[in-house]
Each structure stands twice: as structure tokens, then as C-alpha cells.
Protein backbone atom coordinates (compact mmCIF):
# COMPACT_ATOMS: atom_id res chain seq x y z
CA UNK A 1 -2.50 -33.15 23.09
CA UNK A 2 -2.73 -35.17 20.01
CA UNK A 3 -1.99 -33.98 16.83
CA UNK A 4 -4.61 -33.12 13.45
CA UNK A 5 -5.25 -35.86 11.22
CA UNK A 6 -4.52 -34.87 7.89
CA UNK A 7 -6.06 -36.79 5.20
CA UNK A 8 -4.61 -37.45 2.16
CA UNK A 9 -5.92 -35.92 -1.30
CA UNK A 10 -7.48 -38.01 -3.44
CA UNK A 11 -6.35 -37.14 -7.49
CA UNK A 12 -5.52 -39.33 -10.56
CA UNK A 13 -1.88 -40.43 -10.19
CA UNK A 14 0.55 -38.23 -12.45
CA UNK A 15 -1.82 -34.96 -11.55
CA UNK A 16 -1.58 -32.22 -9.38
CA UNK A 17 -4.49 -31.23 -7.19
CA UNK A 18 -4.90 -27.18 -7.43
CA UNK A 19 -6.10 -25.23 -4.35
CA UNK A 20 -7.83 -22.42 -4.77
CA UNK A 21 -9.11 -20.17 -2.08
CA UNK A 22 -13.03 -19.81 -2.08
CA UNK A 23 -14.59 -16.13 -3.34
CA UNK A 24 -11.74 -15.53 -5.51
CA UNK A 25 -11.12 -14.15 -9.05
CA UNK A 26 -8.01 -15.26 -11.39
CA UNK A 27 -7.79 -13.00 -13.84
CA UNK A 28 -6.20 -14.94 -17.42
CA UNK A 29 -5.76 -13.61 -20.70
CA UNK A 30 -4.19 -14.75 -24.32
CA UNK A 31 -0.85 -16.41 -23.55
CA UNK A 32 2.25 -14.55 -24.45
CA UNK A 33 5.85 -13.92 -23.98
CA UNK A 34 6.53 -10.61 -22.78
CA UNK A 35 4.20 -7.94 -21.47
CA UNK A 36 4.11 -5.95 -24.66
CA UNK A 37 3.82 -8.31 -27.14
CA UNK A 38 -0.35 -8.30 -27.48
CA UNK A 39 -2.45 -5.59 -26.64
CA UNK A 40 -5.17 -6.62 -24.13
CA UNK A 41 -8.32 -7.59 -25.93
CA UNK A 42 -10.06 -10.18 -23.62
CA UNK A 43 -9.54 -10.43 -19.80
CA UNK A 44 -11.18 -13.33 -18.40
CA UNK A 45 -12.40 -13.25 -14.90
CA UNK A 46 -12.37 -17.56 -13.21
CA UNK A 47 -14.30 -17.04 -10.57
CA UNK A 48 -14.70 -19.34 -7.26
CA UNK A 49 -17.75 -18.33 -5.37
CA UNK A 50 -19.47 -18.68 -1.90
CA UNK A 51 -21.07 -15.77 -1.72
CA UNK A 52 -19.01 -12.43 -3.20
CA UNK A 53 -15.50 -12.02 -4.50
CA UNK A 54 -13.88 -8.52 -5.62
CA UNK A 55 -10.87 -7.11 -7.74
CA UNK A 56 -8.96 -4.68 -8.85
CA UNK A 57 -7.57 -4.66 -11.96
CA UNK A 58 -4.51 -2.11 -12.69
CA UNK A 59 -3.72 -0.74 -16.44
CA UNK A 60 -0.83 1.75 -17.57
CA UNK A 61 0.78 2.28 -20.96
CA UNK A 62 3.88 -0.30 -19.77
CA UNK A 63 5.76 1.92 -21.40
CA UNK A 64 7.00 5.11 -19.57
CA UNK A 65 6.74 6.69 -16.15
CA UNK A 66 3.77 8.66 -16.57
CA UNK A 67 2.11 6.07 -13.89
CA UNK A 68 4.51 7.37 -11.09
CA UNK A 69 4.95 11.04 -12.51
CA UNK A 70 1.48 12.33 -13.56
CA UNK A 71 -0.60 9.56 -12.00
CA UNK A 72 -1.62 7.94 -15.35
CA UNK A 73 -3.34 4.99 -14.79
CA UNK A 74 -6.28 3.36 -14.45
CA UNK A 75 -7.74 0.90 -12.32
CA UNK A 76 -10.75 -1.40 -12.81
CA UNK A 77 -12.89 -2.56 -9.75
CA UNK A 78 -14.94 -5.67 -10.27
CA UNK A 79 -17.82 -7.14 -7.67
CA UNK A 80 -18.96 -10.38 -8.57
CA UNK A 81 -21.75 -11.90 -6.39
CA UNK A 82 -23.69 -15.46 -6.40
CA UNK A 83 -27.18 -15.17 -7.14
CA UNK A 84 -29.79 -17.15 -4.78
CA UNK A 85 -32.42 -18.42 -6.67
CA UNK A 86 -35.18 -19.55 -4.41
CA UNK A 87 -38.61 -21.75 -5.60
CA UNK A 88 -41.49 -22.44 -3.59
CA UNK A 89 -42.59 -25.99 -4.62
């Protein structure tokens, strides 16, 4: 039994190589330093395709326990597919 051969990553010295698993979505927004600070205004969805990646996103008013009391919340489901595009030549 031998063991695998890993290779080794090639990257510009003084970098860091980031791995991200494929149909994925990282959700980013505007940076801040607490939770409360900004109110939400753009989400943006990176997305890392094959063929189709989902998620959920999960909003409450960060401010009481209505979430876990009276079940105010809301939650945002987003599909995103890749498109074939096929041309006869």
C-alpha cells in the first residue's frame, strides 16, 4: 500500500491560496463592526458553479426575542443554476 501523492499548490509567494467548495454561495455585504451598526441594503451572492448551488438566508430584527417567542422571522431561499448555452455550428 503506498501512500497519495499530494502535489503542492502552485500561488505567488507571500499569498494564500483560497479553497472553495464547487456549487457554493458566500453571501458578503458592506463591512462593519457590529451586527447593528448598518441596516442591510445590499447582500451579495459569490457564487461558484458546476451546475446548481442553493441558500438560505435568515433575517430577524437582532434585537429582541420575538424570533424564538412568536416565530418572527424570515427566511430567504435562493436557487442559482448555470445556464447551458448550446450552438450548432
Amino acid at each position: 500500500m503506498s501512500a497519495p501523492i499530494v502535489e503542492k499548490d502552485k500561488h505567488p509567494e507571500g499569498t494564500m491560496p483560497l479553497y472553495i467548495k464547487e456549487n457554493s454561495i458566500i453571501p458578503t455585504r458592506e463591512v462593519q463592526q457590529k451586527t447593528d451598526e448598518k441596516p442591510l441594503t445590499n447582500l451579495i451572492l459569490d457564487t461558484y458553479l458546476d451546475e446548481k448551488a442553493n441558500y438560505s438566508f435568515y433575517e430577524d430584527d437582532n434585537n429582541t426575542l420575538d424570533y424564538k417567542e412568536s416565530g418572527e422571522f424570515n427566511i430567504t431561499n435562493f436557487t442559482v443554476a448555470k445556464k447551458v448555452i448550446s450552438r450548432e455550428l
